[in-house]
N, C-alpha and C. Protein backbone atom coordinates (compact mmCIF):
# COMPACT_ATOMS: atom_id res chain seq x y z
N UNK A 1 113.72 -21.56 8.20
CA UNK A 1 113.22 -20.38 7.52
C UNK A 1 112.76 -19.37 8.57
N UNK A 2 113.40 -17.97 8.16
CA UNK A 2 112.87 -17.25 9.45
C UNK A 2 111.08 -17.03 9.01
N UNK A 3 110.52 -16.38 9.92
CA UNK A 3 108.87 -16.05 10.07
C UNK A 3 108.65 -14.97 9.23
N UNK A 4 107.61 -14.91 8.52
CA UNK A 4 107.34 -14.35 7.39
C UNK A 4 106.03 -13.78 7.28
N UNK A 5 105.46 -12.65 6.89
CA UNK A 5 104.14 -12.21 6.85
C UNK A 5 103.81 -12.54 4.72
N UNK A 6 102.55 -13.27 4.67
CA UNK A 6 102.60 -13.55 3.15
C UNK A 6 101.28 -13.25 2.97
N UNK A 7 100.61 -12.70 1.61
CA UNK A 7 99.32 -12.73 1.14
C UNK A 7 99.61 -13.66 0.00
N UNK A 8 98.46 -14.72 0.54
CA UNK A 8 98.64 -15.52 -0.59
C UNK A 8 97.00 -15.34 -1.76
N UNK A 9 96.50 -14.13 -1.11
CA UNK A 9 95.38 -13.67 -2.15
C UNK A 9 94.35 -14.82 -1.97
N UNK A 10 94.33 -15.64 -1.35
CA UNK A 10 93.45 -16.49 -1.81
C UNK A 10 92.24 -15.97 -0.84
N UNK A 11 91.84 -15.06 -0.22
CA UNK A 11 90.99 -14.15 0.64
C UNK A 11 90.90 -12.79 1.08
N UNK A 12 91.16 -12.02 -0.30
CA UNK A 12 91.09 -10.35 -0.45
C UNK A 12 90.66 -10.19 1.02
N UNK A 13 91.04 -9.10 1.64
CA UNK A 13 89.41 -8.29 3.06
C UNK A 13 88.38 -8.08 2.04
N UNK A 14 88.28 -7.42 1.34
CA UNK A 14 87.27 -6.86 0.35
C UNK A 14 86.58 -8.19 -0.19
N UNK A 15 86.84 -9.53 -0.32
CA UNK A 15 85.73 -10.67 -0.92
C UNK A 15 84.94 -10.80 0.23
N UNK A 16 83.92 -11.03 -0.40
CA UNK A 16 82.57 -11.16 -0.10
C UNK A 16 81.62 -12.17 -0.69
N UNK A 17 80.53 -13.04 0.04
CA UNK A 17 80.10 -14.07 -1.24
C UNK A 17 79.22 -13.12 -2.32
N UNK A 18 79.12 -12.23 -2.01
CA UNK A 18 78.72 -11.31 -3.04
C UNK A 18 79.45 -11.00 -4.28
N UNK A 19 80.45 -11.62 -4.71
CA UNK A 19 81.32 -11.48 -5.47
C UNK A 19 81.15 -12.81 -6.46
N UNK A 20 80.50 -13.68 -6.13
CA UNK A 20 79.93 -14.94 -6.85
C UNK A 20 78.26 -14.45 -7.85
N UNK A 21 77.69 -13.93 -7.78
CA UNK A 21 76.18 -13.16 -7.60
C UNK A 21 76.86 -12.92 -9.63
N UNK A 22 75.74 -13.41 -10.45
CA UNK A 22 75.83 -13.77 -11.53
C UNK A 22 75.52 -15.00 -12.44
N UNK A 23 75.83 -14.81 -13.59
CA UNK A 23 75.70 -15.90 -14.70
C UNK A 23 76.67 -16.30 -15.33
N UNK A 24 76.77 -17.49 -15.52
CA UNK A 24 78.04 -18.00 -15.85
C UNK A 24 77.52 -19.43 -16.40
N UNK A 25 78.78 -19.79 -17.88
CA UNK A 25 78.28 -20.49 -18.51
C UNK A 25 79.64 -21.83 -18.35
N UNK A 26 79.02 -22.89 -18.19
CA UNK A 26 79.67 -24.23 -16.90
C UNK A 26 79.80 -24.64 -17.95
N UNK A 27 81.77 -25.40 -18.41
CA UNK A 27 81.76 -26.65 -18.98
C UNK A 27 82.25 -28.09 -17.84
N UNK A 28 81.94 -29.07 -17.84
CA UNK A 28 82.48 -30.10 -17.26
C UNK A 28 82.70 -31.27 -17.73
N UNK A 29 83.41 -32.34 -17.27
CA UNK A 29 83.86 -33.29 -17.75
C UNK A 29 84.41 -34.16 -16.24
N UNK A 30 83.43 -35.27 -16.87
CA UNK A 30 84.26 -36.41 -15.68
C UNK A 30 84.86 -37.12 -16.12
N UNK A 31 85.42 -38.58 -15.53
CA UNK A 31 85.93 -39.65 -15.37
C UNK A 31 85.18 -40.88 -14.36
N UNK A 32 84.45 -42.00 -14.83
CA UNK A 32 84.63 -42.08 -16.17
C UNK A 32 84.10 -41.10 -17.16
N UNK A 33 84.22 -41.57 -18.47
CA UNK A 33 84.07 -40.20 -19.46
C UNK A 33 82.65 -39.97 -19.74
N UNK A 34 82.63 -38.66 -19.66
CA UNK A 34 81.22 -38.07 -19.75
C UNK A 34 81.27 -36.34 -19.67
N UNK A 35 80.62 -35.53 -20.30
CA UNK A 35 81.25 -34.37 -20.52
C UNK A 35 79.64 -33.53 -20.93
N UNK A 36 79.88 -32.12 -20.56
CA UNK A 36 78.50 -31.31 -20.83
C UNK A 36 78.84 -29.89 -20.26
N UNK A 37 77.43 -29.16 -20.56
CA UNK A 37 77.42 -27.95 -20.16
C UNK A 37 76.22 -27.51 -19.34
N UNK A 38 75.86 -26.33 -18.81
CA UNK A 38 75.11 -25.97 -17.69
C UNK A 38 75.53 -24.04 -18.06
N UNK A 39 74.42 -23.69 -17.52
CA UNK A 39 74.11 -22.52 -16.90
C UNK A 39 73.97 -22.18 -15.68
N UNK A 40 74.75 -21.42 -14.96
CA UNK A 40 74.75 -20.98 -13.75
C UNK A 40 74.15 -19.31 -13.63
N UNK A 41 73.10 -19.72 -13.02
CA UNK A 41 72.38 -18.40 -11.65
C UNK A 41 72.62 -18.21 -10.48
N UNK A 42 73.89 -17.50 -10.20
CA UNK A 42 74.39 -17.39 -8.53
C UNK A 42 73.47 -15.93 -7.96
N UNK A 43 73.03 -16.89 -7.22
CA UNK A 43 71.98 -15.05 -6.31
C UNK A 43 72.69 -15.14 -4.66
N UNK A 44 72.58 -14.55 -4.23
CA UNK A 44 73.17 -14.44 -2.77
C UNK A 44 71.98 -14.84 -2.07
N UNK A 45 71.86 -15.87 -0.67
CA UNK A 45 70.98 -16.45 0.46
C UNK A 45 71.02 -15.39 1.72
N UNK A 46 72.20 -15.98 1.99
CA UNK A 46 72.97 -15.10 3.19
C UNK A 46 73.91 -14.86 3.51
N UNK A 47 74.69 -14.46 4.33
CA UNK A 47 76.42 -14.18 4.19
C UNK A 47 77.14 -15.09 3.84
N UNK A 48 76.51 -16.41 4.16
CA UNK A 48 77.89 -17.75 4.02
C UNK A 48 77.05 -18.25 2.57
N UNK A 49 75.74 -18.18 2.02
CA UNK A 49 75.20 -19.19 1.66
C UNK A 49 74.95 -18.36 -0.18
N UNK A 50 74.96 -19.29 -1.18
CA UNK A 50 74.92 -19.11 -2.22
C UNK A 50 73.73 -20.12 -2.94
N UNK A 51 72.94 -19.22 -3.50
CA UNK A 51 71.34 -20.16 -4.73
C UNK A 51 71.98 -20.60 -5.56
N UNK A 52 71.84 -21.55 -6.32
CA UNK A 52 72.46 -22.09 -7.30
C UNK A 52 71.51 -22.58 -8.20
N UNK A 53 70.76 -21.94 -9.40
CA UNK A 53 69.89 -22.03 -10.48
C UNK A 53 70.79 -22.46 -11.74
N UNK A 54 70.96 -24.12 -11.79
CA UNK A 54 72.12 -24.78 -12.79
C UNK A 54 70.67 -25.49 -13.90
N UNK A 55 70.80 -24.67 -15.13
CA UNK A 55 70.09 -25.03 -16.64
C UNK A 55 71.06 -26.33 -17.14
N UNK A 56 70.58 -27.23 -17.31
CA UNK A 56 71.28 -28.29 -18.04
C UNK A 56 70.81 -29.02 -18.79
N UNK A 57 71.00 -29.05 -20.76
CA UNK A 57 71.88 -28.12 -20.49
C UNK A 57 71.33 -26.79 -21.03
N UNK A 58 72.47 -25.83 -21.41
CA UNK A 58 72.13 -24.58 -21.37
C UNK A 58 70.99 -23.99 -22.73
N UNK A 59 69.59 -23.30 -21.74
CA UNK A 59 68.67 -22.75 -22.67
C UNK A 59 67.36 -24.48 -23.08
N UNK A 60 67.81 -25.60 -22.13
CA UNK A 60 66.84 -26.46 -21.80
C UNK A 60 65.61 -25.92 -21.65
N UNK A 61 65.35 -24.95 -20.32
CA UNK A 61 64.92 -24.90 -19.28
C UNK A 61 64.73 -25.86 -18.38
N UNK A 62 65.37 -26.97 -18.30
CA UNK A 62 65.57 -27.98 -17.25
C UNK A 62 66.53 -27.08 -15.88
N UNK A 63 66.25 -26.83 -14.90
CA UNK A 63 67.08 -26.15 -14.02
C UNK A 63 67.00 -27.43 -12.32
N UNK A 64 68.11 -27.34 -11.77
CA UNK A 64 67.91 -28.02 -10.86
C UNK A 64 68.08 -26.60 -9.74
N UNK A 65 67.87 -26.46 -8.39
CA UNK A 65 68.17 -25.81 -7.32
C UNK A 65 68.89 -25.92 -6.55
N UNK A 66 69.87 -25.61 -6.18
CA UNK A 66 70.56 -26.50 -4.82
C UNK A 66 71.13 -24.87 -4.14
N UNK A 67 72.20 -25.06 -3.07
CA UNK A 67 73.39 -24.52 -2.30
C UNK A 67 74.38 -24.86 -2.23
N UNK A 68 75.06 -23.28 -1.99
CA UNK A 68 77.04 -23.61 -1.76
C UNK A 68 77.20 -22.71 -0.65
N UNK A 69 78.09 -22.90 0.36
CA UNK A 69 77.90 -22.77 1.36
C UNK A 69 79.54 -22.30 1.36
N UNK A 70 80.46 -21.04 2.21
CA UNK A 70 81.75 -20.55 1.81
C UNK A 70 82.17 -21.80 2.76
N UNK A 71 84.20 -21.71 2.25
CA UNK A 71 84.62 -22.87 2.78
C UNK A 71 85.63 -22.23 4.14
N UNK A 72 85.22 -22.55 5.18
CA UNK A 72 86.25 -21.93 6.41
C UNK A 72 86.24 -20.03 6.40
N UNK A 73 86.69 -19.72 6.53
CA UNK A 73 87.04 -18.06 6.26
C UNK A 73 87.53 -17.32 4.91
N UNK A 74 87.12 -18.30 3.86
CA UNK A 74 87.22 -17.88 2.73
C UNK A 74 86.36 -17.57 1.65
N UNK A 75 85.92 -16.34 1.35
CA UNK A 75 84.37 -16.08 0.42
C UNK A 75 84.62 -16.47 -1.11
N UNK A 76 85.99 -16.78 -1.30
CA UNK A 76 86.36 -17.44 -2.74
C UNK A 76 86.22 -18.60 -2.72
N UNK A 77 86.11 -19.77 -1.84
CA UNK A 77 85.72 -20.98 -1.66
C UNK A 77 84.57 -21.48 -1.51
N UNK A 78 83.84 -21.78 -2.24
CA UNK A 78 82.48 -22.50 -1.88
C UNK A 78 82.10 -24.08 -2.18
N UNK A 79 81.61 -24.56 -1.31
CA UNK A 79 81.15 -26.06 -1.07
C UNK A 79 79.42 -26.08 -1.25
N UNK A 80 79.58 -27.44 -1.82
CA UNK A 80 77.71 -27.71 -1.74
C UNK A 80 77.84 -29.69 -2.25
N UNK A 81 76.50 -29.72 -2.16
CA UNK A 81 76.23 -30.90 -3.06
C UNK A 81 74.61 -30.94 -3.88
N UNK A 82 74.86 -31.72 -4.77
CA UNK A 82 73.18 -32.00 -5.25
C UNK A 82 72.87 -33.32 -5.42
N UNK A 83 71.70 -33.70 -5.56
CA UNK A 83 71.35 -35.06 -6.15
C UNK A 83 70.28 -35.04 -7.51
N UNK A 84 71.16 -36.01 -8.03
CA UNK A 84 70.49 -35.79 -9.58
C UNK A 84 69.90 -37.43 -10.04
N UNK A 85 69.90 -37.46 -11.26
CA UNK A 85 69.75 -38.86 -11.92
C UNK A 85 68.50 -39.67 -11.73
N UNK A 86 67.51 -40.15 -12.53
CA UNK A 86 66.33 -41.04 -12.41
C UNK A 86 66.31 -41.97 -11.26
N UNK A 87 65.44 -42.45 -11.13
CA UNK A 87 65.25 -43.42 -9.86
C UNK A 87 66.03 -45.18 -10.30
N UNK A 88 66.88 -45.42 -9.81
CA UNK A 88 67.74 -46.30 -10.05
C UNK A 88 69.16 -46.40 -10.40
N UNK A 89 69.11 -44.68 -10.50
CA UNK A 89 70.37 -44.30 -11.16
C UNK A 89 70.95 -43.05 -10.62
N UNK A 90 70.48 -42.88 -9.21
CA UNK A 90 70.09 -41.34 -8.31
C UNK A 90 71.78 -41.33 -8.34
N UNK A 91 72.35 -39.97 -7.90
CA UNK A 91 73.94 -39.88 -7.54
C UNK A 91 73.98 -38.48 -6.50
N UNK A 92 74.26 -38.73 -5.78
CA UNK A 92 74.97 -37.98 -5.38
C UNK A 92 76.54 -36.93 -5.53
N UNK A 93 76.28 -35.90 -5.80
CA UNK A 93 77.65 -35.36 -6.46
C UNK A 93 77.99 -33.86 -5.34
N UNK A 94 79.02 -33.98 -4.80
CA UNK A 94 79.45 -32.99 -3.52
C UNK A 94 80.92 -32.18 -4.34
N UNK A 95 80.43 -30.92 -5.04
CA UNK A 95 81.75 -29.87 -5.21
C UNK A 95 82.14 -29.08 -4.87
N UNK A 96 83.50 -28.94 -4.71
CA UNK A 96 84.03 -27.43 -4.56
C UNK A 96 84.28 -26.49 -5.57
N UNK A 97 84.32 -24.97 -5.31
CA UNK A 97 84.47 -24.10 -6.19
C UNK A 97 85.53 -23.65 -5.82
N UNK A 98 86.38 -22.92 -6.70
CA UNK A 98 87.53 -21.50 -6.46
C UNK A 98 87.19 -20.54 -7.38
N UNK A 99 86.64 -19.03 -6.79
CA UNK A 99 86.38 -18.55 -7.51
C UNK A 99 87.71 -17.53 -7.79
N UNK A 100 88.33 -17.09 -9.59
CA UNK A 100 89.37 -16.94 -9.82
C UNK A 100 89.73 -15.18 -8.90
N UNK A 101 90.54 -15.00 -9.15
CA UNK A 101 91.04 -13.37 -8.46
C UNK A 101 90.51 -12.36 -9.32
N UNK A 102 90.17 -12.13 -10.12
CA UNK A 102 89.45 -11.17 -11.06
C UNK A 102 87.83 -11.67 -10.96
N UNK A 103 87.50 -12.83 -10.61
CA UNK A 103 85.99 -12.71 -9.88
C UNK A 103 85.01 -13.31 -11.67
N UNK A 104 85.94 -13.34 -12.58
CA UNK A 104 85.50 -13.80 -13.90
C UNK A 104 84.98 -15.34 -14.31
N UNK A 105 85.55 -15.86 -13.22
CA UNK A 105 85.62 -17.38 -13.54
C UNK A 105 85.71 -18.67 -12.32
N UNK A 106 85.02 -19.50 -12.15
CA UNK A 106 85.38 -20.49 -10.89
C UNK A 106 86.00 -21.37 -11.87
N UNK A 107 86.60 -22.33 -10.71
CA UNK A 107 86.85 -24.10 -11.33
C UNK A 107 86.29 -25.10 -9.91
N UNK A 108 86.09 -25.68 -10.46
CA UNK A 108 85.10 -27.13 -9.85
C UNK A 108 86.22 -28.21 -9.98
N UNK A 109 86.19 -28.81 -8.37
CA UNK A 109 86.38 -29.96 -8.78
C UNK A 109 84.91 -31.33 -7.67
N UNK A 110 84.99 -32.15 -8.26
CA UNK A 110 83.94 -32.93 -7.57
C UNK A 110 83.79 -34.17 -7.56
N UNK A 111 83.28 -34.75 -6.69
CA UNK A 111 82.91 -36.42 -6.71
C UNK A 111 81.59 -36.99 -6.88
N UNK A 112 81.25 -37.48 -7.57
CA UNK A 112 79.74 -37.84 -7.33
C UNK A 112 79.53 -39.60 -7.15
N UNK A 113 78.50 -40.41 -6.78
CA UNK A 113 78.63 -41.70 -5.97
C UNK A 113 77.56 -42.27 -6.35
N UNK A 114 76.76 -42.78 -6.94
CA UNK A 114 75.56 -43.50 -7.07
C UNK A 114 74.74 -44.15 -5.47
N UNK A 115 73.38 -43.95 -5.68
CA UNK A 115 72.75 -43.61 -4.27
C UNK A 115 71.67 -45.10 -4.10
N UNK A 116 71.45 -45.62 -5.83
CA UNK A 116 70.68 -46.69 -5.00
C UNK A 116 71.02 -47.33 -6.77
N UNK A 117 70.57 -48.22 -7.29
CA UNK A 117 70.38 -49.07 -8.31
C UNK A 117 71.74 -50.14 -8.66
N UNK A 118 71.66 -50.27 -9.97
CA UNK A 118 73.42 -51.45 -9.83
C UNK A 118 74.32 -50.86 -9.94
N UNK A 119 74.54 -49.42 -9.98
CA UNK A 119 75.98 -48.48 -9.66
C UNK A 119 75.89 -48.23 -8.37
N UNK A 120 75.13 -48.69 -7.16
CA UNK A 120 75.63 -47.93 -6.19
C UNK A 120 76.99 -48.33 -5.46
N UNK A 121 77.07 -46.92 -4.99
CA UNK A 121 78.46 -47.32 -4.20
C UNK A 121 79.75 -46.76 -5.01
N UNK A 122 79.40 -46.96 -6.34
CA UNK A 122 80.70 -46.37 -7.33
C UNK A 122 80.08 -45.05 -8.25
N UNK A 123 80.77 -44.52 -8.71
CA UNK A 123 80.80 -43.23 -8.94
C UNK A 123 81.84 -42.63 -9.68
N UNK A 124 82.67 -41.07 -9.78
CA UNK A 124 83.31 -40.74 -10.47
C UNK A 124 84.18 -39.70 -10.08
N UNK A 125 85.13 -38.68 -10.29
CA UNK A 125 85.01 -37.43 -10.88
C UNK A 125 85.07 -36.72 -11.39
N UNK A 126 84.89 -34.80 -10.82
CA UNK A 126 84.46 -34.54 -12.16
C UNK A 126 85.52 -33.02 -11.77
N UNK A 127 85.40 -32.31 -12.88
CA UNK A 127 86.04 -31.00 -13.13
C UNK A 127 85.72 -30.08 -13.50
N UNK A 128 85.64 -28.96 -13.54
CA UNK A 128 84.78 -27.79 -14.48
C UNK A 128 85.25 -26.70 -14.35
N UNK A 129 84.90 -25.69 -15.44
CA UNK A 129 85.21 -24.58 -15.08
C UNK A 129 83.71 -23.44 -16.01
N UNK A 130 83.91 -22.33 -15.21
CA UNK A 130 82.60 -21.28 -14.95
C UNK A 130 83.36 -20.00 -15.76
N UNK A 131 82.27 -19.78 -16.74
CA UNK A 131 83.02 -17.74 -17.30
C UNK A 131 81.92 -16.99 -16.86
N UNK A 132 82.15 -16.25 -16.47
CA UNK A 132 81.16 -15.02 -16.07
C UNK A 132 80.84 -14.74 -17.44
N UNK A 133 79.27 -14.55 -17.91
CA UNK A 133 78.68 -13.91 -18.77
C UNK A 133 78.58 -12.49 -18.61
């Protein structure tokens, strides 16, 4: 194949993690089966770094805190992890985002692992997707 110049869009010049900065209403679903919703508060940290104010579920007021952090040179890609679950049942869960080209919507995909009790070690994953409110 001769050499080729391509935009494959997946990193406008113009994206910015400022382009994540919003509310957005999370469905997900893992494997094994288990399924829910969440509220997302994206505020901007710093150039690479994204707040993540996740309601679960949505209008609880249960909110957890965490970060997503962009992936390589791309402000549509973001990485993070959180830890959730009661004491015996803690997990660890590490996702990625893609946020879509119109800036309306991410999708998630993720793994999460159990951290100490009689699941540790096994775990799941999971999938999701985000609408901009």
């Amino acid at each position: 194949m001769p050499a080729a110049d391509v935009d494959l869009r997946c990193n406008p010049a113009s994206s910015t993690i400022a382009d994540w900065a919003g509310m957005y209403q999370f469905v997900w679903g893992c494997l094994p089966y288990e399924q829910g919703s969440s509220r997302f508060a994206l505020t901007v940290k710093d150039a690479g770094t994204m707040i993540i104010n996740d309601e679960d579920p949505p209008g609880s007021g249960n909110g957890s805190i965490y970060e997503a952090s962009i992936v390589g040179g791309s402000a549509r890609s973001l990485r993070g992890f959180f830890l959730a679950g009661p004491v015996g049942f803690r997990y660890r869960e590490d996702f990625n985002w893609t946020l879509s080209p119109d800036g309306q919507r991410f999708f998630q995909t993720s793994r999460y692992v159990y951290q100490d009790g009689p699941n540790i070690g096994s775990g799941g994953n999971c999938f999701g997707r985000a609408v901009r409110e």
